[in-house]
Structure formats: structure tokens, C-alpha cells
C-alpha atoms as a PDB file:
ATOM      1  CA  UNK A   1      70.946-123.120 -97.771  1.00  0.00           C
ATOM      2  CA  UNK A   2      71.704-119.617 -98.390  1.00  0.00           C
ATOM      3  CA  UNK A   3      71.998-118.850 -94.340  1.00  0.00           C
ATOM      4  CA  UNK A   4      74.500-121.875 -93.843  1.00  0.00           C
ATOM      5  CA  UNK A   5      76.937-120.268 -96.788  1.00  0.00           C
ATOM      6  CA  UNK A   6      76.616-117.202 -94.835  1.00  0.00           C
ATOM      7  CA  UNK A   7      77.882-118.693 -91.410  1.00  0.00           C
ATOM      8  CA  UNK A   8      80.601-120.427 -93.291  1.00  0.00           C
ATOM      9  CA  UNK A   9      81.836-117.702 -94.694  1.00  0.00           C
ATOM     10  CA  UNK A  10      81.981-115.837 -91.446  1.00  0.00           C
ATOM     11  CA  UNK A  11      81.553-112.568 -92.357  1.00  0.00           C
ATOM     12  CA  UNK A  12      78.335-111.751 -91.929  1.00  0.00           C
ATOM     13  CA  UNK A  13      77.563-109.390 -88.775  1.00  0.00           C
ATOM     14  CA  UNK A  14      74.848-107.395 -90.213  1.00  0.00           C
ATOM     15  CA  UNK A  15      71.207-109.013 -91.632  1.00  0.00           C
ATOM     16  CA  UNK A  16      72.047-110.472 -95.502  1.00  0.00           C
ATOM     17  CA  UNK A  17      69.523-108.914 -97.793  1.00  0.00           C
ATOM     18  CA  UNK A  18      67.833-111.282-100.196  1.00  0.00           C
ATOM     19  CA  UNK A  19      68.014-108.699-103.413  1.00  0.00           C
ATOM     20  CA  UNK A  20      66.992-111.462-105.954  1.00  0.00           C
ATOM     21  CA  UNK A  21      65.926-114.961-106.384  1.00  0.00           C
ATOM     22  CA  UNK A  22      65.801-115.797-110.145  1.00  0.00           C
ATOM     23  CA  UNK A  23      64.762-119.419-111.789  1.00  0.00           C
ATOM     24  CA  UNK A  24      66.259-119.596-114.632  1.00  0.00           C
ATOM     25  CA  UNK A  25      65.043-122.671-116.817  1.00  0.00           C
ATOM     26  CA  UNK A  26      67.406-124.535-118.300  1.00  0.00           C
ATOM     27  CA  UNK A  27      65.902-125.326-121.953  1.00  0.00           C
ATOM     28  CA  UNK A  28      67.920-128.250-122.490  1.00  0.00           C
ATOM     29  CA  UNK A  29      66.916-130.237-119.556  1.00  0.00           C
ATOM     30  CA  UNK A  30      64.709-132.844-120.380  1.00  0.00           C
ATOM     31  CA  UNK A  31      64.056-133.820-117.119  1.00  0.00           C
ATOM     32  CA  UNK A  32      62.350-130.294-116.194  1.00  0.00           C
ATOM     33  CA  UNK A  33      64.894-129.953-113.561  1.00  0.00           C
ATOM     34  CA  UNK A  34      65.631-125.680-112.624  1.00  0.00           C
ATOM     35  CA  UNK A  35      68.598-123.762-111.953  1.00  0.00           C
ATOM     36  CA  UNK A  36      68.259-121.927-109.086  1.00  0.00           C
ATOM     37  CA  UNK A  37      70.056-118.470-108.152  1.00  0.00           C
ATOM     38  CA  UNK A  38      69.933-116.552-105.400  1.00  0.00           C
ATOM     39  CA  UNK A  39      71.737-113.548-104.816  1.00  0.00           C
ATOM     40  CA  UNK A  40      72.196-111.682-101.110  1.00  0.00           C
ATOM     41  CA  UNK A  41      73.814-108.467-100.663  1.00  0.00           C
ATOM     42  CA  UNK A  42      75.801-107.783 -97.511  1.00  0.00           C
ATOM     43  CA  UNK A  43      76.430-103.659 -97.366  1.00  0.00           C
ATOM     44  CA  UNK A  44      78.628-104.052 -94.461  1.00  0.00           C
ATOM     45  CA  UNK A  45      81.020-106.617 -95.654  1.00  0.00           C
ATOM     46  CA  UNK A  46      80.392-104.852 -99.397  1.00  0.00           C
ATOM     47  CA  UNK A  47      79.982-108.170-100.410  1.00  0.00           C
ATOM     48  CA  UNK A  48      76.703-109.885-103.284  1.00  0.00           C
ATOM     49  CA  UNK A  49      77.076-113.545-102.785  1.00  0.00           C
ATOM     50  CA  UNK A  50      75.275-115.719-105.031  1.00  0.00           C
ATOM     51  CA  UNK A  51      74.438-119.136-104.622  1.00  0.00           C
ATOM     52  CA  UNK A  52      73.836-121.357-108.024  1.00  0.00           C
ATOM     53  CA  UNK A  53      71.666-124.707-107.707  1.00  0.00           C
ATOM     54  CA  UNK A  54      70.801-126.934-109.968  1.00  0.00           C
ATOM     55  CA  UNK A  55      71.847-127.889-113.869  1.00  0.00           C
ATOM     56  CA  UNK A  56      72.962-125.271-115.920  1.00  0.00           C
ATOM     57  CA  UNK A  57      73.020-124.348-119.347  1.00  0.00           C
ATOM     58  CA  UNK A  58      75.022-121.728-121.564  1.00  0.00           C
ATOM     59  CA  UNK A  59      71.305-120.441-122.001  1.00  0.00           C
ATOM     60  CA  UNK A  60      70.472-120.581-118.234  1.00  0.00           C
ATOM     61  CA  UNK A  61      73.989-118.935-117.238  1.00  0.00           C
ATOM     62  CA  UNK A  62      73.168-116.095-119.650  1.00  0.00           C
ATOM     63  CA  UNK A  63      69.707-115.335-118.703  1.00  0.00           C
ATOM     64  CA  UNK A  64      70.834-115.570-115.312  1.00  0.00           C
ATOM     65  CA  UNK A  65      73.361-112.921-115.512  1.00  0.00           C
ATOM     66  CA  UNK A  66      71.463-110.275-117.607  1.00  0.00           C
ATOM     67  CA  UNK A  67      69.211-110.967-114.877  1.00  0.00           C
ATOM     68  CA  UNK A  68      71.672-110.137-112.193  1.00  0.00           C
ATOM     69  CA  UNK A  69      73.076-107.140-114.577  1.00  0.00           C
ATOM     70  CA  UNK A  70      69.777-105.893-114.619  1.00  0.00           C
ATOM     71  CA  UNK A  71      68.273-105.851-110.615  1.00  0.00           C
ATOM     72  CA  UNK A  72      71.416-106.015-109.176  1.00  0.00           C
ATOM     73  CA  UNK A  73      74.911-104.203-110.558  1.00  0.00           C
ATOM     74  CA  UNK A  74      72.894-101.984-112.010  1.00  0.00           C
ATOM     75  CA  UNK A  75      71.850-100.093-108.577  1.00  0.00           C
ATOM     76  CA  UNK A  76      75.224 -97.765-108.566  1.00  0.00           C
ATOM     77  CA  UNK A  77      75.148 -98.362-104.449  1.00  0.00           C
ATOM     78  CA  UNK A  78      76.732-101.940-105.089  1.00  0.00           C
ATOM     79  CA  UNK A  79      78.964-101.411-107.978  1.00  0.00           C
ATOM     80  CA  UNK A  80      82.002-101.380-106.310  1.00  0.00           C
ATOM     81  CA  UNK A  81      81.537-104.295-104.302  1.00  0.00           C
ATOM     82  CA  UNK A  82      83.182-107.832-104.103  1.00  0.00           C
ATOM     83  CA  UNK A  83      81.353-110.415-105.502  1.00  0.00           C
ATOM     84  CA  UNK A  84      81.511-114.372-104.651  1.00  0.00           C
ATOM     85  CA  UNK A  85      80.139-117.275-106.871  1.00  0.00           C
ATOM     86  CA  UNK A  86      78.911-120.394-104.925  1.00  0.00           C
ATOM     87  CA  UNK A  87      78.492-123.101-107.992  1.00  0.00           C
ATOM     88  CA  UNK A  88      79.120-126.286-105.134  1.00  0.00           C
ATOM     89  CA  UNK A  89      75.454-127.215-105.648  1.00  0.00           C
ATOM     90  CA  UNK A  90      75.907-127.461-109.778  1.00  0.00           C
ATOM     91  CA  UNK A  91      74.768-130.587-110.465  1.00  0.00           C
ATOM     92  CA  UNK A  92      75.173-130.852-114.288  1.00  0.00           C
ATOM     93  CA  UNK A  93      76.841-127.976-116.851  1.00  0.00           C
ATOM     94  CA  UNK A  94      76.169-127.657-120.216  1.00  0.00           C
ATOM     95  CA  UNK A  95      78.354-125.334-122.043  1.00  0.00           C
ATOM     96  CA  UNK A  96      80.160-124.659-125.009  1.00  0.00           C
ATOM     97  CA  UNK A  97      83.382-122.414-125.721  1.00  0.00           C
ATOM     98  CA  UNK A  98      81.401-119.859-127.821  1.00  0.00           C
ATOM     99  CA  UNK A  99      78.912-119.163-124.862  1.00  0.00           C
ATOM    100  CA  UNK A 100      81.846-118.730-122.267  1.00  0.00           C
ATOM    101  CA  UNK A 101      83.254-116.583-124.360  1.00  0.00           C
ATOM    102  CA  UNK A 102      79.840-114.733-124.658  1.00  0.00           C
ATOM    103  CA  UNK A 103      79.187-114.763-120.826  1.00  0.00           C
ATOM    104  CA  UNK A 104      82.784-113.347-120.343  1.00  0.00           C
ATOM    105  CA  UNK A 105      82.203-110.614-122.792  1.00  0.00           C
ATOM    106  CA  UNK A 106      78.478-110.184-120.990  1.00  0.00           C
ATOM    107  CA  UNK A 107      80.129-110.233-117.486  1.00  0.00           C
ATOM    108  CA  UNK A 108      82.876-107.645-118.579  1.00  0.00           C
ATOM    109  CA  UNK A 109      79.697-105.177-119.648  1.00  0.00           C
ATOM    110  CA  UNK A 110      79.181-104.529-115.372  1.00  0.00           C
ATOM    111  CA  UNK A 111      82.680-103.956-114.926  1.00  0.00           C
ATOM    112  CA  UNK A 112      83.617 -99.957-113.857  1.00  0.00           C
ATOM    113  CA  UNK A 113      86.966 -98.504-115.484  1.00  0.00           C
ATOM    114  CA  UNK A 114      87.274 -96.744-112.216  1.00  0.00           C
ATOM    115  CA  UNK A 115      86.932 -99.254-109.952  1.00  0.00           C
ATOM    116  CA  UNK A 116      89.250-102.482-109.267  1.00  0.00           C
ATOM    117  CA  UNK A 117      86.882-105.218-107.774  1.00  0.00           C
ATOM    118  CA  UNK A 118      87.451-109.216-107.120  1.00  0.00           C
ATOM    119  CA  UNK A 119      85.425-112.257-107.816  1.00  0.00           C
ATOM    120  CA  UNK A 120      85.854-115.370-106.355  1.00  0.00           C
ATOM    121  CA  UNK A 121      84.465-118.290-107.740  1.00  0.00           C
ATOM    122  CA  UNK A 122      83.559-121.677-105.515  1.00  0.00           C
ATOM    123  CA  UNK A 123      83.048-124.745-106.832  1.00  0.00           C
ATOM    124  CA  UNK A 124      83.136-128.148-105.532  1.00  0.00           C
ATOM    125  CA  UNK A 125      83.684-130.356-108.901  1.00  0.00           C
ATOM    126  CA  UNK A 126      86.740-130.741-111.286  1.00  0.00           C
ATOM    127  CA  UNK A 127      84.899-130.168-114.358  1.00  0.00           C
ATOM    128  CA  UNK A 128      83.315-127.135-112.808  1.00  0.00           C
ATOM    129  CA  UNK A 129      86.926-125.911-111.555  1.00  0.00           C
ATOM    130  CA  UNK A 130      88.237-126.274-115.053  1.00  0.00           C
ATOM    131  CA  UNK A 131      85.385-124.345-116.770  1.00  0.00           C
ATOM    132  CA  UNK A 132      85.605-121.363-114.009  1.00  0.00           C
ATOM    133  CA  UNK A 133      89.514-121.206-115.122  1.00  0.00           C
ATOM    134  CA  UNK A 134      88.479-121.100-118.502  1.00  0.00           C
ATOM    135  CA  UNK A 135      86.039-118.704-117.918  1.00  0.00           C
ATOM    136  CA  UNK A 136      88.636-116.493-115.921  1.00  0.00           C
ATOM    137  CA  UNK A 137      91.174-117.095-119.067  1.00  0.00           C
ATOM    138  CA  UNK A 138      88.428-115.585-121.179  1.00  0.00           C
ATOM    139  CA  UNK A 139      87.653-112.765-118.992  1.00  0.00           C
ATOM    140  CA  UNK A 140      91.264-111.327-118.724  1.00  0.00           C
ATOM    141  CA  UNK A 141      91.098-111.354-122.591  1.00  0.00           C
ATOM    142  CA  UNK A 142      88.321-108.931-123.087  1.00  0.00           C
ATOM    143  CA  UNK A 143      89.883-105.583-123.122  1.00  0.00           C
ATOM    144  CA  UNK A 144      88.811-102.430-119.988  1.00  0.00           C
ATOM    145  CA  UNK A 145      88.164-105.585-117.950  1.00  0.00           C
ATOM    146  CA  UNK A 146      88.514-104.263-114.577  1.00  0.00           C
ATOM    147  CA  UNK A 147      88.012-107.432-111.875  1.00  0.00           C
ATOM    148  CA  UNK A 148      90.254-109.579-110.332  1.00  0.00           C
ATOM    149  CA  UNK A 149      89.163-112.948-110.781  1.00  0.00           C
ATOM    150  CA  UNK A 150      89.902-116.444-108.738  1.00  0.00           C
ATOM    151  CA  UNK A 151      88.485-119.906-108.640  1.00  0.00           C
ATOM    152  CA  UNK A 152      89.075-121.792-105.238  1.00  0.00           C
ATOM    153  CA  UNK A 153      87.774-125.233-103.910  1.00  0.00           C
ATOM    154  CA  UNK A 154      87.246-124.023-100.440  1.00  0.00           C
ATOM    155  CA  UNK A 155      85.142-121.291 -99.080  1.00  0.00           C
ATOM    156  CA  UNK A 156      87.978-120.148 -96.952  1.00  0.00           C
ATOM    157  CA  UNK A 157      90.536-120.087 -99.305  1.00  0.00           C
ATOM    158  CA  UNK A 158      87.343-117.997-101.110  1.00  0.00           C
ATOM    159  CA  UNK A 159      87.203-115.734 -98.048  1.00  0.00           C
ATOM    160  CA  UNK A 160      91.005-114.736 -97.327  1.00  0.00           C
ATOM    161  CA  UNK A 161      91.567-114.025-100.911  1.00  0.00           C
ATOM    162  CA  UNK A 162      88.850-111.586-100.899  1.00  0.00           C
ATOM    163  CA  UNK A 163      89.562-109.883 -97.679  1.00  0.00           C
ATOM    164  CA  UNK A 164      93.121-110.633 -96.826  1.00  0.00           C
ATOM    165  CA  UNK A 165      93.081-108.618 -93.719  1.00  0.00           C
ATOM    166  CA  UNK A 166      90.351-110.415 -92.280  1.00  0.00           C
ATOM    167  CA  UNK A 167      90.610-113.504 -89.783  1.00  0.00           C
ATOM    168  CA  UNK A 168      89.741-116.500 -90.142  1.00  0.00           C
ATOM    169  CA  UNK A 169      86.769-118.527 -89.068  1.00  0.00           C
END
């Protein structure tokens, strides 16, 4: 899965890394059912895509993003990078207003004060579109937050917002 969202993107001329691939169970589940995440890194593009599958929780989103803070925007070579948010394969979202709020607040914690970086944000369903604009609300409210943030329903709306130079594919 992870290769096709790199060919539709289209910018992806040099190998994609596979940095991280983290399973974070979602407790409320009863089904046993996983979210999957899988993060790639592409140094040329200075790009971290990562692809969400799955159900997902307030408890599996936060895991999942200490996670992320932890092996991932914590190495100071990808910092400054773009990052994209694939949640098309979400198939269920559990989430109350208090845990946004807590997962904008974590999110804002990988943010440099130097550094102006965008995330784009992917999704396929109108719940999940209204929750990623609610998350984005809650973001810009959390003060030194340093990341422009979208939500689109197409990867190449995704794509020319986050490199508006580039061509499309």
C-alpha cells in the first residue's frame, strides 16, 4: 500500500525509507482489530509521509504520535521537513474533544520556533474531514505553533499545496 501512495503522489525519485512501522492497539476495539502506521521518509523531496490503517482511538492516535515524536522528529536531520497524513484507509474513529485537544497540544511539542513547516492531511471520509478541521482549529490555538496546516480530499490537491512549484502528475 505504502508504494502505491508513493507513485500517486509523484514525487518520489529517490528510494522511500521505511523509518517506522508502529501497531498501535486500539483498546477500545472489541473486535481486536489494529491501527496500523507506517511512516517513510523521503530526504530528497524532504518529505515523512505516513500512512494510517485501520480503527483508531484517542488512545491509539496518542500512542501513535509519541511514537512518531520519539523515532522520528526527534532525529534533528528531518525536523524541518514537510509532513503528509494519509488517514483514507481509517475505517472507524473514536475520539473525543478533550483528546484532540490533547493530541494538538502533543503535536505542537515537535514543532521548531525557527522553522515554518506544512502538514497536509488526506482523508477520504466526511467525518474524518471534519475532525482533521477540528484538529487544525485546535492546533492554530496552541500558542509558538509553528506549522501550516491543511486538510484536502485529494492527494493532489495534498501535493500542490505542499510544493506549489512542483508539476503535476
Amino acid at each position: 500500500m505504502l508504494n502505491s501512495v508513493m507513485f500517486q503522489l509523484g514525487l518520489f525519485e529517490a528510494p522511500v525509507y521505511n523509518q517506522s512501522s508502529v501497531n498501535g492497539v486500539d483498546p477500545d476495539a472489541s473486535d481486536g482489530k489494529r491501527m496500523s502506521v507506517e511512516h517513510s521518509i523521503n530526504h530528497d523531496a524532504r518529505l515523512i509521509v505516513t500512512v494510517w490503517n485501520g480503527p483508531a482511538s484517542g488512545q491509539s492516535l496518542m500512542h501513535a504520535l509519541r511514537d512518531y515524536q520519539d523515532k522520528i522528529k526527534a532525529d534533528v536531520s528531518v525536523q524541518s521537513y514537510h509532513e503528509l497524513l494519509d488517514f483514507r484507509l481509517i475505517t472507524k474513529v473514536d475520539l473525543s474533544a478533550r483528546e484532540m485537544l490533547t493530541l494538538s497540544r502533543m503535536a505542537q511539542l515537535s514543532d521548531l520556533s525557527n522553522v515554518r513547516t506544512r502538514l497536509a492531511l488526506v482523508v477520504a471520509s466526511p467525518l474524518i474531514f471534519g475532525l482533521s478541521r477540528m484538529y487544525i482549529a485546535y492546533r492554530t490555538l496552541v500558542p509558538n505553533a509553528n506549522k501550516d496546516l491543511a486538510v484536502f480530499k485529494s492527494m493532489d490537491d495534498a501535493k500542490q499545496w505542499l510544493y506549489p512549484g512542483a508539476s503535476s502528475s
